[in-house]
N, C-alpha and C. Protein backbone atom coordinates (compact mmCIF):
# COMPACT_ATOMS: atom_id res chain seq x y z
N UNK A 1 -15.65 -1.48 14.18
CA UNK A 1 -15.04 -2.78 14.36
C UNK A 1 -14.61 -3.00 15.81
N UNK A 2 -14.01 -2.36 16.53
CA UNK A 2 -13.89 -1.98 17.69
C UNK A 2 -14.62 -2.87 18.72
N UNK A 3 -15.83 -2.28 18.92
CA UNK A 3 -16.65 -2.68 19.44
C UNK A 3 -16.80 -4.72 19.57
N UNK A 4 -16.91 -4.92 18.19
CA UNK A 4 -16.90 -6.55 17.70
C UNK A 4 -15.82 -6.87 17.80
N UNK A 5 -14.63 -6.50 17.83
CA UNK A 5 -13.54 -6.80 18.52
C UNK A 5 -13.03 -7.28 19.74
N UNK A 6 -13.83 -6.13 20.91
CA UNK A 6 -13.77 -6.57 22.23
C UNK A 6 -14.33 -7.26 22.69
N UNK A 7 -15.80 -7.93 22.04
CA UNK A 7 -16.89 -8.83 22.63
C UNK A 7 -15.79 -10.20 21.93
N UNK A 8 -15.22 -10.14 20.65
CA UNK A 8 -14.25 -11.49 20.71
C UNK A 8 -12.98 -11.62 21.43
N UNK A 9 -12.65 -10.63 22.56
CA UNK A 9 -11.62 -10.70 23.11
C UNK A 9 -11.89 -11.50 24.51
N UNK A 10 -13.19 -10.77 24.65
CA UNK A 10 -14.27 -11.75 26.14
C UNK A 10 -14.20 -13.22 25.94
N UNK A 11 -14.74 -13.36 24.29
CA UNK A 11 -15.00 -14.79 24.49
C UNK A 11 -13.52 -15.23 24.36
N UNK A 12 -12.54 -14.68 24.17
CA UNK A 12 -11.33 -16.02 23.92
C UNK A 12 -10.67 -15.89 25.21
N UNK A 13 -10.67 -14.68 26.29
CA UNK A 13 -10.28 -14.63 27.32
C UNK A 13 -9.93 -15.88 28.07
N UNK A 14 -8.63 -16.32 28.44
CA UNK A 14 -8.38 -17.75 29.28
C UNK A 14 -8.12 -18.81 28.14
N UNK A 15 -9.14 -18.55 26.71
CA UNK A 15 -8.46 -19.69 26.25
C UNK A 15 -7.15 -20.05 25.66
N UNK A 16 -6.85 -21.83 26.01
CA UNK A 16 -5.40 -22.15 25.99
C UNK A 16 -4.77 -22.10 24.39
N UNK A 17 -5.97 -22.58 23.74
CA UNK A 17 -5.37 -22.73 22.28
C UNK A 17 -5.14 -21.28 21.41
N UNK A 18 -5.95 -20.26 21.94
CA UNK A 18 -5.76 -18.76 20.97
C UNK A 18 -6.18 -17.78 21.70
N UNK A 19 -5.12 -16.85 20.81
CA UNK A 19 -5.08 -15.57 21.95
C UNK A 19 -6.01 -14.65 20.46
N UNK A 20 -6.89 -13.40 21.89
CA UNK A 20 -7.14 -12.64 20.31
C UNK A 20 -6.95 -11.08 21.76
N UNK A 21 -6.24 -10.47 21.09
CA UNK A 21 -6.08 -9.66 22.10
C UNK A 21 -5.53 -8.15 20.79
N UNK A 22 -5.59 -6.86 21.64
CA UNK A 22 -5.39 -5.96 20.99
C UNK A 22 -4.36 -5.20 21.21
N UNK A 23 -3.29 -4.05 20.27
CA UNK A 23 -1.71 -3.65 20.83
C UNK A 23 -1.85 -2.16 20.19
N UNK A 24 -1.96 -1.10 21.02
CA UNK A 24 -1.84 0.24 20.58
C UNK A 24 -0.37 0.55 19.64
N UNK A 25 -0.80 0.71 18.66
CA UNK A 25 0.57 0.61 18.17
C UNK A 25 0.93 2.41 18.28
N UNK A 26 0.41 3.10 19.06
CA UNK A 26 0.77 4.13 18.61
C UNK A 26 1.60 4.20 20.13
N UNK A 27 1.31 3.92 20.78
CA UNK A 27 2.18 4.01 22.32
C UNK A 27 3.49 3.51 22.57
N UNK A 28 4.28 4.23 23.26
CA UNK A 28 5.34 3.67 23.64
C UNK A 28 5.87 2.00 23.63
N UNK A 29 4.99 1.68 24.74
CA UNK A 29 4.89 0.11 24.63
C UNK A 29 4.37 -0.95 23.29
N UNK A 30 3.81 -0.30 22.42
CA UNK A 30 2.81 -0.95 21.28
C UNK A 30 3.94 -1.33 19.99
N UNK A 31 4.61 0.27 20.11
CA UNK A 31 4.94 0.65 19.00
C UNK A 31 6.92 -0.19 18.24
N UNK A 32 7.19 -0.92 19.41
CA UNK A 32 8.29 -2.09 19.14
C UNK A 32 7.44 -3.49 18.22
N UNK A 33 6.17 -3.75 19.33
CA UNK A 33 5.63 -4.55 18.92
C UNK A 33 5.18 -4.90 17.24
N UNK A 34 4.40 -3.70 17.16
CA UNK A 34 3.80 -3.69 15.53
C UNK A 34 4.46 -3.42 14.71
N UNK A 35 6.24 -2.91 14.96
CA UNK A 35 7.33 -3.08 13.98
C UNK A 35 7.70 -3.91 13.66
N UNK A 36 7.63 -4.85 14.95
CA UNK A 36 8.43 -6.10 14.62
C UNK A 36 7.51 -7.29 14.09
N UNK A 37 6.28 -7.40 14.14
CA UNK A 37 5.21 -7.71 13.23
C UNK A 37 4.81 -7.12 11.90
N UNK A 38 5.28 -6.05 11.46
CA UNK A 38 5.27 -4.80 10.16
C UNK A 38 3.84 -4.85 10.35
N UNK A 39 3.03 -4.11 11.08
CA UNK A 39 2.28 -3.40 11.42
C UNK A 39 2.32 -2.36 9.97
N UNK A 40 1.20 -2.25 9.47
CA UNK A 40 1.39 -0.54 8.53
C UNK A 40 0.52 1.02 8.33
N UNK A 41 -0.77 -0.29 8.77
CA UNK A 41 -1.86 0.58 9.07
C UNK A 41 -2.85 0.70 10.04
N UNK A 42 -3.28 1.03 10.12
CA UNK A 42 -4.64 0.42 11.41
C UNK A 42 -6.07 0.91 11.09
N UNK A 43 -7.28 -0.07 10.95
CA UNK A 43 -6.90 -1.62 11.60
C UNK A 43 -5.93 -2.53 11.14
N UNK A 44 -4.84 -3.56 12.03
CA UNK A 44 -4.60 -4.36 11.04
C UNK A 44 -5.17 -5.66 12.02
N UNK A 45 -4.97 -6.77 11.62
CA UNK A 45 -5.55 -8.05 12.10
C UNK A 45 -4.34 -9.13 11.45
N UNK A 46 -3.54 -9.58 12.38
CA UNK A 46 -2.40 -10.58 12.19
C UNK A 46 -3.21 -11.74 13.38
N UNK A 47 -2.68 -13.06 12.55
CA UNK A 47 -2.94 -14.15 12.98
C UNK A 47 -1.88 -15.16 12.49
N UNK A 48 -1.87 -16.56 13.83
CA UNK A 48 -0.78 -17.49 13.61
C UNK A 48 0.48 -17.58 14.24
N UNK A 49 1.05 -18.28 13.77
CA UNK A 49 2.19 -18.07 15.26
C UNK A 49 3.03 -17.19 15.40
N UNK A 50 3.23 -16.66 16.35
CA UNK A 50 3.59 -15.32 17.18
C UNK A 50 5.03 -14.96 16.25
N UNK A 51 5.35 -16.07 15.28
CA UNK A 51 7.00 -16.01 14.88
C UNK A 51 7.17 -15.47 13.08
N UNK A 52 5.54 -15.71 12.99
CA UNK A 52 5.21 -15.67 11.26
C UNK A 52 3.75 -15.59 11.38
N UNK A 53 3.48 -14.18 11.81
CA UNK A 53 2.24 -13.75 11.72
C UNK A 53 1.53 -13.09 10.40
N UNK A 54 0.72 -13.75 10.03
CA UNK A 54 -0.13 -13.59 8.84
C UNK A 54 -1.18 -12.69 8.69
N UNK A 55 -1.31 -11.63 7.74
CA UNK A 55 -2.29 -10.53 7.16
C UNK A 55 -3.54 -11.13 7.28
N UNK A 56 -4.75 -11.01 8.22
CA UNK A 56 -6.22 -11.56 8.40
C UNK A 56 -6.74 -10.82 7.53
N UNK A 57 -7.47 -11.40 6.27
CA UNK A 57 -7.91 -10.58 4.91
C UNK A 57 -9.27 -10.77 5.01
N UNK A 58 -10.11 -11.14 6.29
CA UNK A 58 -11.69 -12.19 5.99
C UNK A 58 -12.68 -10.50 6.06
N UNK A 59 -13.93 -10.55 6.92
CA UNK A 59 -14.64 -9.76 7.82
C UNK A 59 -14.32 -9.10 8.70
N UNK A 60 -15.05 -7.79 8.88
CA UNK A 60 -14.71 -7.55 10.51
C UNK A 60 -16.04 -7.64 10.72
N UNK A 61 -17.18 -7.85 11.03
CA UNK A 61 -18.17 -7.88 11.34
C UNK A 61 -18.03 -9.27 12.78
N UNK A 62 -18.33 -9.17 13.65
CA UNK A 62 -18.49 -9.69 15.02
C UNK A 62 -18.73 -11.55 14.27
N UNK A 63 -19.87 -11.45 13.41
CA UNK A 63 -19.79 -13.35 12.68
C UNK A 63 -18.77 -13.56 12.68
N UNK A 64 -18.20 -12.50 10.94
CA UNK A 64 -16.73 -13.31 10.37
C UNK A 64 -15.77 -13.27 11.60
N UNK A 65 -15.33 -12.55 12.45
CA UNK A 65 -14.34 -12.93 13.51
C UNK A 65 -14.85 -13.75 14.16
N UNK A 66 -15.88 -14.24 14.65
CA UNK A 66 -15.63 -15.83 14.89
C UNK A 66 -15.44 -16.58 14.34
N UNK A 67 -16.53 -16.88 13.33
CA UNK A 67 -16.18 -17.64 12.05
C UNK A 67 -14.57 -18.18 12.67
N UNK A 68 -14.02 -16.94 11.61
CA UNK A 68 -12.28 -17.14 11.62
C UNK A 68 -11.67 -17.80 12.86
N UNK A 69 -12.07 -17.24 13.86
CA UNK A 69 -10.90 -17.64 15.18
C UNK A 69 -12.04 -19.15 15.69
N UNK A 70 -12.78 -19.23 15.83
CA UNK A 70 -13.54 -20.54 15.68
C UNK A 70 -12.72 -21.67 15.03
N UNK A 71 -12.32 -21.65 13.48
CA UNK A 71 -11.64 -22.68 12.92
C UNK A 71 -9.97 -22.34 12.75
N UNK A 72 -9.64 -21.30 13.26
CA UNK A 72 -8.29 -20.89 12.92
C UNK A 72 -7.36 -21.01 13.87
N UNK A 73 -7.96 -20.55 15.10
CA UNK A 73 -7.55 -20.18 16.49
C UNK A 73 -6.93 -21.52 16.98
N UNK A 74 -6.30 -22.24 16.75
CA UNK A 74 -5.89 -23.36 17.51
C UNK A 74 -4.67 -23.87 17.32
N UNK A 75 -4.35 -24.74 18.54
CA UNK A 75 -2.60 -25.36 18.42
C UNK A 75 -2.34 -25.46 16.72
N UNK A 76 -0.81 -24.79 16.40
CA UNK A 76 -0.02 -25.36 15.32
C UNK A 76 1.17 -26.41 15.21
N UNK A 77 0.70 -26.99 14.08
CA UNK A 77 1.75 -27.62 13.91
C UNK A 77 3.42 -26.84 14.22
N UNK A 78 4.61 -27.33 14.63
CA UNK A 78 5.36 -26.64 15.31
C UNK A 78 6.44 -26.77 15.54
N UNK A 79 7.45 -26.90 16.65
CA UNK A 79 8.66 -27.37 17.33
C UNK A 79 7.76 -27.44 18.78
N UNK A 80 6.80 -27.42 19.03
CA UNK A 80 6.66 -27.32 20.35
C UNK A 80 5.11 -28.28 20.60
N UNK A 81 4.79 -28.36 18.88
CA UNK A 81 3.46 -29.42 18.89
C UNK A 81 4.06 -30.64 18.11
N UNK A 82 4.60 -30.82 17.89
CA UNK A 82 5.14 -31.48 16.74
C UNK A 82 3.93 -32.83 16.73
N UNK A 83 3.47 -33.11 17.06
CA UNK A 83 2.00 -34.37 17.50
C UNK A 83 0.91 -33.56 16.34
N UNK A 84 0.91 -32.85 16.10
CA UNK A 84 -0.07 -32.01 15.29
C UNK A 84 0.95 -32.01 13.84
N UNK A 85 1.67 -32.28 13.55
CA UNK A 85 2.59 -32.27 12.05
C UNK A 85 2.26 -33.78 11.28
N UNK A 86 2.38 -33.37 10.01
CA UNK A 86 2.39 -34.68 9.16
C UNK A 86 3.78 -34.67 8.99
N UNK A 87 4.00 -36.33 8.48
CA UNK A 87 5.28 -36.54 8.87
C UNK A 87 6.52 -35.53 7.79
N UNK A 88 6.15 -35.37 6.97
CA UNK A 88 6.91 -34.40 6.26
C UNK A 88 7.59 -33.15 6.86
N UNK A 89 6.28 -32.88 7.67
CA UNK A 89 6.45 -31.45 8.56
C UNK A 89 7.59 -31.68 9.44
N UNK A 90 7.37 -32.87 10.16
CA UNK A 90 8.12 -33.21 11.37
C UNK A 90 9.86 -33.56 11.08
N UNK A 91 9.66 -34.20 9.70
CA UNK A 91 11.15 -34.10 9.35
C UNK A 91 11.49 -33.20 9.22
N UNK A 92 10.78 -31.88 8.61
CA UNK A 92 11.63 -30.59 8.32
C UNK A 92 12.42 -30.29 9.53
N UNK A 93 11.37 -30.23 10.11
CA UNK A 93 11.73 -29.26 11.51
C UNK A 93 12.62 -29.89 12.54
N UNK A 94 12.51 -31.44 12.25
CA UNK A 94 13.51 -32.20 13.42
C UNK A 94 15.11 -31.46 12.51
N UNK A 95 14.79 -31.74 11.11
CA UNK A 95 16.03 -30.97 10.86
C UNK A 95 16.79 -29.73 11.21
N UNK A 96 15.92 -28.74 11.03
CA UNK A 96 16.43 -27.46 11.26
C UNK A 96 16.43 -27.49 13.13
N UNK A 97 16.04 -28.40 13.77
CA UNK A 97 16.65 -28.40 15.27
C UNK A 97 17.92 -28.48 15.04
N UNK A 98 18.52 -29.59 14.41
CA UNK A 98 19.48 -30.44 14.81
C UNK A 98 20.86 -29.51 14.18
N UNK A 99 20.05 -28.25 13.66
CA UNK A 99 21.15 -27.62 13.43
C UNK A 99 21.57 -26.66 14.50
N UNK A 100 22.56 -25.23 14.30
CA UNK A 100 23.05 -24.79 15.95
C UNK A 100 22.46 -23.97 15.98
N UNK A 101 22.37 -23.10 16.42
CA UNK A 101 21.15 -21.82 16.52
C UNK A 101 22.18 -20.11 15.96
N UNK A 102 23.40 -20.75 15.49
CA UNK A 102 24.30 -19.59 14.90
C UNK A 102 24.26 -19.99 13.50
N UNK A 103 23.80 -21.12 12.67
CA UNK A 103 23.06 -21.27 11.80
C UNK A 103 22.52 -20.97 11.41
N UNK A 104 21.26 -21.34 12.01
CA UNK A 104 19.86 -20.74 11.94
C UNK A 104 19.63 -19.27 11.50
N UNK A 105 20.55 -18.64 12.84
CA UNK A 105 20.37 -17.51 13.41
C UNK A 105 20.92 -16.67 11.48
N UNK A 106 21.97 -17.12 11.12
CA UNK A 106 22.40 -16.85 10.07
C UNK A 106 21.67 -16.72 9.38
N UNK A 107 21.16 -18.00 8.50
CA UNK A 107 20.36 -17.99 7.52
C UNK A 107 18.94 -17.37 7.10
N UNK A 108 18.51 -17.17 8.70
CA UNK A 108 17.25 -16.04 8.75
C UNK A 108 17.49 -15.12 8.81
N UNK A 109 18.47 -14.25 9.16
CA UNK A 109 19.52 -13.38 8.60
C UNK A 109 19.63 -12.88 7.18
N UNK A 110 20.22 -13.89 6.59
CA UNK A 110 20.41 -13.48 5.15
C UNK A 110 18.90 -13.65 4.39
N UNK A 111 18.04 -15.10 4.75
CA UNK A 111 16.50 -14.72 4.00
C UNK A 111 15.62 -13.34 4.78
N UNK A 112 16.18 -12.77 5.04
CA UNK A 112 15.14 -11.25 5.44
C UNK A 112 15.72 -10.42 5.22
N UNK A 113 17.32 -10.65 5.01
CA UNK A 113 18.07 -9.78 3.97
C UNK A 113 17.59 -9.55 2.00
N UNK A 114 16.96 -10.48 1.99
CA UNK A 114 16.71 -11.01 1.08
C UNK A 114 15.50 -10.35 0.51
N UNK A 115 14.67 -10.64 1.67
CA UNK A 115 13.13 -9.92 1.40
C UNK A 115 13.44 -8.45 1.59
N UNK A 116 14.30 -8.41 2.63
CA UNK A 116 14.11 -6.14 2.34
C UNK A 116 14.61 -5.82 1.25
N UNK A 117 15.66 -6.59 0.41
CA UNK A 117 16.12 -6.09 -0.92
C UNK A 117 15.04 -6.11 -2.06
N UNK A 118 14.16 -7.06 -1.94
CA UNK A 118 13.17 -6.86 -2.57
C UNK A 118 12.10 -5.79 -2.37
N UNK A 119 11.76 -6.14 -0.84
CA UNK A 119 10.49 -4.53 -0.65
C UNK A 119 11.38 -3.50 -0.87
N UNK A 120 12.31 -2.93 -0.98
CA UNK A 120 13.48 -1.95 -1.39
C UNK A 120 13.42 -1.91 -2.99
N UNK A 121 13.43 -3.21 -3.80
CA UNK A 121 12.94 -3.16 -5.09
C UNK A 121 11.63 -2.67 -5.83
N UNK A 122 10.71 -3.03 -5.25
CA UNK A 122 9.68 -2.66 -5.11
C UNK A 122 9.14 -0.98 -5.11
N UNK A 123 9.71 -0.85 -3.74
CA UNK A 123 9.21 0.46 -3.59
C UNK A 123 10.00 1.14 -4.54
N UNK A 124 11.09 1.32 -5.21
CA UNK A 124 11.84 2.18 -5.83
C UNK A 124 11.03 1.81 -7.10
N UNK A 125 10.59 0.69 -7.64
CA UNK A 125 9.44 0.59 -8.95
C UNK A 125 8.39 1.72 -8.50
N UNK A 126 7.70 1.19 -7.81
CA UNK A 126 6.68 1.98 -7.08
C UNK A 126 6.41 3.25 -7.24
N UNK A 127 7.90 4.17 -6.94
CA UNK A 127 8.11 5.46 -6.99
C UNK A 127 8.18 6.04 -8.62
N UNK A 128 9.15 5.05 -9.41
CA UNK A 128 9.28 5.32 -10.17
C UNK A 128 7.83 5.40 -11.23
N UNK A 129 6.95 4.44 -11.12
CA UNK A 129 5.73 4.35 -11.75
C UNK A 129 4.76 5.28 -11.01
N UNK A 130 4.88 5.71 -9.75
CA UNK A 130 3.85 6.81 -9.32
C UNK A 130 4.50 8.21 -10.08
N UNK A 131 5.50 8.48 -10.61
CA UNK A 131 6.05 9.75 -11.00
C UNK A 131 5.65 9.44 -12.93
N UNK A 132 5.50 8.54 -12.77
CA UNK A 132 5.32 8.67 -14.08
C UNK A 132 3.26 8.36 -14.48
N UNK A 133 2.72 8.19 -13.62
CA UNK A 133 1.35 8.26 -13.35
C UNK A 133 1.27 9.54 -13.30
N UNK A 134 1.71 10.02 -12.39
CA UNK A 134 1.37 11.86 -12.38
C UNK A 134 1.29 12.14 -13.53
N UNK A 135 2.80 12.06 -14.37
CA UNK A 135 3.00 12.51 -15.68
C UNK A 135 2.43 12.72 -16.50
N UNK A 136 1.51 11.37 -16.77
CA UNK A 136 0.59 11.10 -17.31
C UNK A 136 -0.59 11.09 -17.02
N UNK A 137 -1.08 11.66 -15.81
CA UNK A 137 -2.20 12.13 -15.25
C UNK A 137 -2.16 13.99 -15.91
N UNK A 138 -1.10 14.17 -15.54
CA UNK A 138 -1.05 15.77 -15.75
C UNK A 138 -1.07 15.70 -17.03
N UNK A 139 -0.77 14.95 -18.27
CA UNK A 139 -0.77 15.12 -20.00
C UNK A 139 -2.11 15.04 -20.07
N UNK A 140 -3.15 14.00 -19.42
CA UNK A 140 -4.19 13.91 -19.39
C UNK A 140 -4.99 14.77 -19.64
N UNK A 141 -4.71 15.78 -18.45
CA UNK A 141 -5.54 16.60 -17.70
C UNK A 141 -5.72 18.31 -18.80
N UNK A 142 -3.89 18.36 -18.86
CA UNK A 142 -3.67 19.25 -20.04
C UNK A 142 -4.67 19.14 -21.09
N UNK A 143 -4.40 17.38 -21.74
CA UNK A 143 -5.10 17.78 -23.25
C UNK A 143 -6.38 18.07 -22.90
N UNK A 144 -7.39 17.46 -22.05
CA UNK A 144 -8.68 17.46 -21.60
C UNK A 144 -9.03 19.29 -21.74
N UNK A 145 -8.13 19.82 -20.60
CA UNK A 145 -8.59 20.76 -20.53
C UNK A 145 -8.41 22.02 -21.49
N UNK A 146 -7.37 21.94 -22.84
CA UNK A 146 -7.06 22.24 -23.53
C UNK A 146 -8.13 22.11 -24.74
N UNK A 147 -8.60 20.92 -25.16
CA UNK A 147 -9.63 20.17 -26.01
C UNK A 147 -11.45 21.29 -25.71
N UNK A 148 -11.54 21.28 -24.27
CA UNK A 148 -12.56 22.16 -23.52
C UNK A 148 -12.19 23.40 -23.95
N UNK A 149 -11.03 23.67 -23.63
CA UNK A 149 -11.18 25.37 -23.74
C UNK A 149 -11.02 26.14 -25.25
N UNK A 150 -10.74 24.69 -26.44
CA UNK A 150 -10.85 25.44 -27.44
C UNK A 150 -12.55 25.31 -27.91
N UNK A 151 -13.67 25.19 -26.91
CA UNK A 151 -14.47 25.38 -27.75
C UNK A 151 -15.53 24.10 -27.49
N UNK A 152 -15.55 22.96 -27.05
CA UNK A 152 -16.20 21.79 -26.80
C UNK A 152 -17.46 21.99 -26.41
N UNK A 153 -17.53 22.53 -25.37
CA UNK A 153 -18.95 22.59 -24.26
C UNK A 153 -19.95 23.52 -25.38
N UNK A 154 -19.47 24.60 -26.30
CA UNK A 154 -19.95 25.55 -27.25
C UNK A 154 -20.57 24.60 -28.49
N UNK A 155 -19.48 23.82 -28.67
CA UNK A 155 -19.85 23.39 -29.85
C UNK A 155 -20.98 22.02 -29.42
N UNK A 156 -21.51 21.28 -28.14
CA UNK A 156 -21.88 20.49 -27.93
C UNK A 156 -22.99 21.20 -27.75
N UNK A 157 -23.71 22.53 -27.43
CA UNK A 157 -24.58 23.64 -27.03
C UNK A 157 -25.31 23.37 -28.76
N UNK A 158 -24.38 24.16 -29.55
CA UNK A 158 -25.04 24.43 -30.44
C UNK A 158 -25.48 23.01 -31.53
N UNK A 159 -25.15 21.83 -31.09
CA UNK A 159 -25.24 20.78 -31.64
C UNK A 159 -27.06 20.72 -31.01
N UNK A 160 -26.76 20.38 -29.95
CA UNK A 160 -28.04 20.05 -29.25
C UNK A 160 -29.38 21.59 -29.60
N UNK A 161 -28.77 22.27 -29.66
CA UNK A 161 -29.63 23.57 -30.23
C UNK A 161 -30.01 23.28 -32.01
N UNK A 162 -29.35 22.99 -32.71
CA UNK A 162 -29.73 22.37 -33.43
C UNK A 162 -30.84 21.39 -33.92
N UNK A 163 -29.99 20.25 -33.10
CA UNK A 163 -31.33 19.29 -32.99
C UNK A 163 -32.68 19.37 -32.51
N UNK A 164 -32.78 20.27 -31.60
CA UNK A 164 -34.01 20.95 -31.57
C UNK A 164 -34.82 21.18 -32.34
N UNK A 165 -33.95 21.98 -33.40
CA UNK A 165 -34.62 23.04 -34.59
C UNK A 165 -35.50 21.98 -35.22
N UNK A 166 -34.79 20.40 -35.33
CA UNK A 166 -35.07 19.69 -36.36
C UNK A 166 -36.55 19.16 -36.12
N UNK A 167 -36.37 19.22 -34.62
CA UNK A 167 -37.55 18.48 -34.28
C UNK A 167 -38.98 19.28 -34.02
């Protein structure tokens, strides 16, 4: 992917409407970055505005990334495009200006308080259902191999030895 990566980094080079550029997340410098984006694995491919960057789920093949940044790559609707919003949009957001930024600052605060209590929910399901997958991987595995060792593979031998005879 790599490779088709950097030939789309050439072509977007300079342009004003989208950036497609790449961030070592394993380096010193990288590695603030792709936290604060939740980076988890690599490759990953985030797109959209720099503030609420979105999981790119398409191709990696050199097409589908154009494809994508071809129709994707461009000014958003915004606080800073607002000419690009339908009017619905534009009311939201004239709203949440007009509020103070210790507001704001708050309430995005408590909604991402919100979401880690959940991925925190989550993962503790998570754990709890991978321990009990084992569990039941290992009962599995027991009866399987229990079922075999009294005799199966013997008795499937002399079945088919059998049928032989008949024929």
């Amino acid at each position: 992917m790599k490779p088709d990566w950097d030939k789309l980094m050439t072509e977007f080079e300079g342009n004003a409407d989208g950036l497609v550029a790449d961030v070592d997340c394993t380096s010193d410098g990288g590695k603030p970055i792709c936290e604060k984006v939740g980076v988890k694995g690599y490759p990953t491919i985030k797109w959209g505005d720099v503030n609420e960057l979105a999981e790119y789920e398409g191709g990696r093949d050199l097409a589908a990334l154009q494809t994508f940044a071809s129709e994707n790559l461009k000014p958003l609707c915004g606080p800073k495009k607002l000419e690009l919003c339908d009017e619905s949009k534009k009311k939201e957001i004239k709203s949440l200006m007009a509020r103070s930024d210790d507001d704001l600052a708050k309430e995005i605060k408590d909604k991402e308080a919100t979401i880690a209590k959940a991925v925190e929910k989550h993962k503790g399901l998570q754990e709890k259902l991978s321990a009990k997958y084992k569990q039941y991987s290992k009962e599995k595995t027991d009866t399987v191999d229990a079922i075999k060792a009294s005799g199966l593979g013997l008795m499937k031998s002399v079945l088919a030895s059998q049928k032989k005879k008949e024929l």
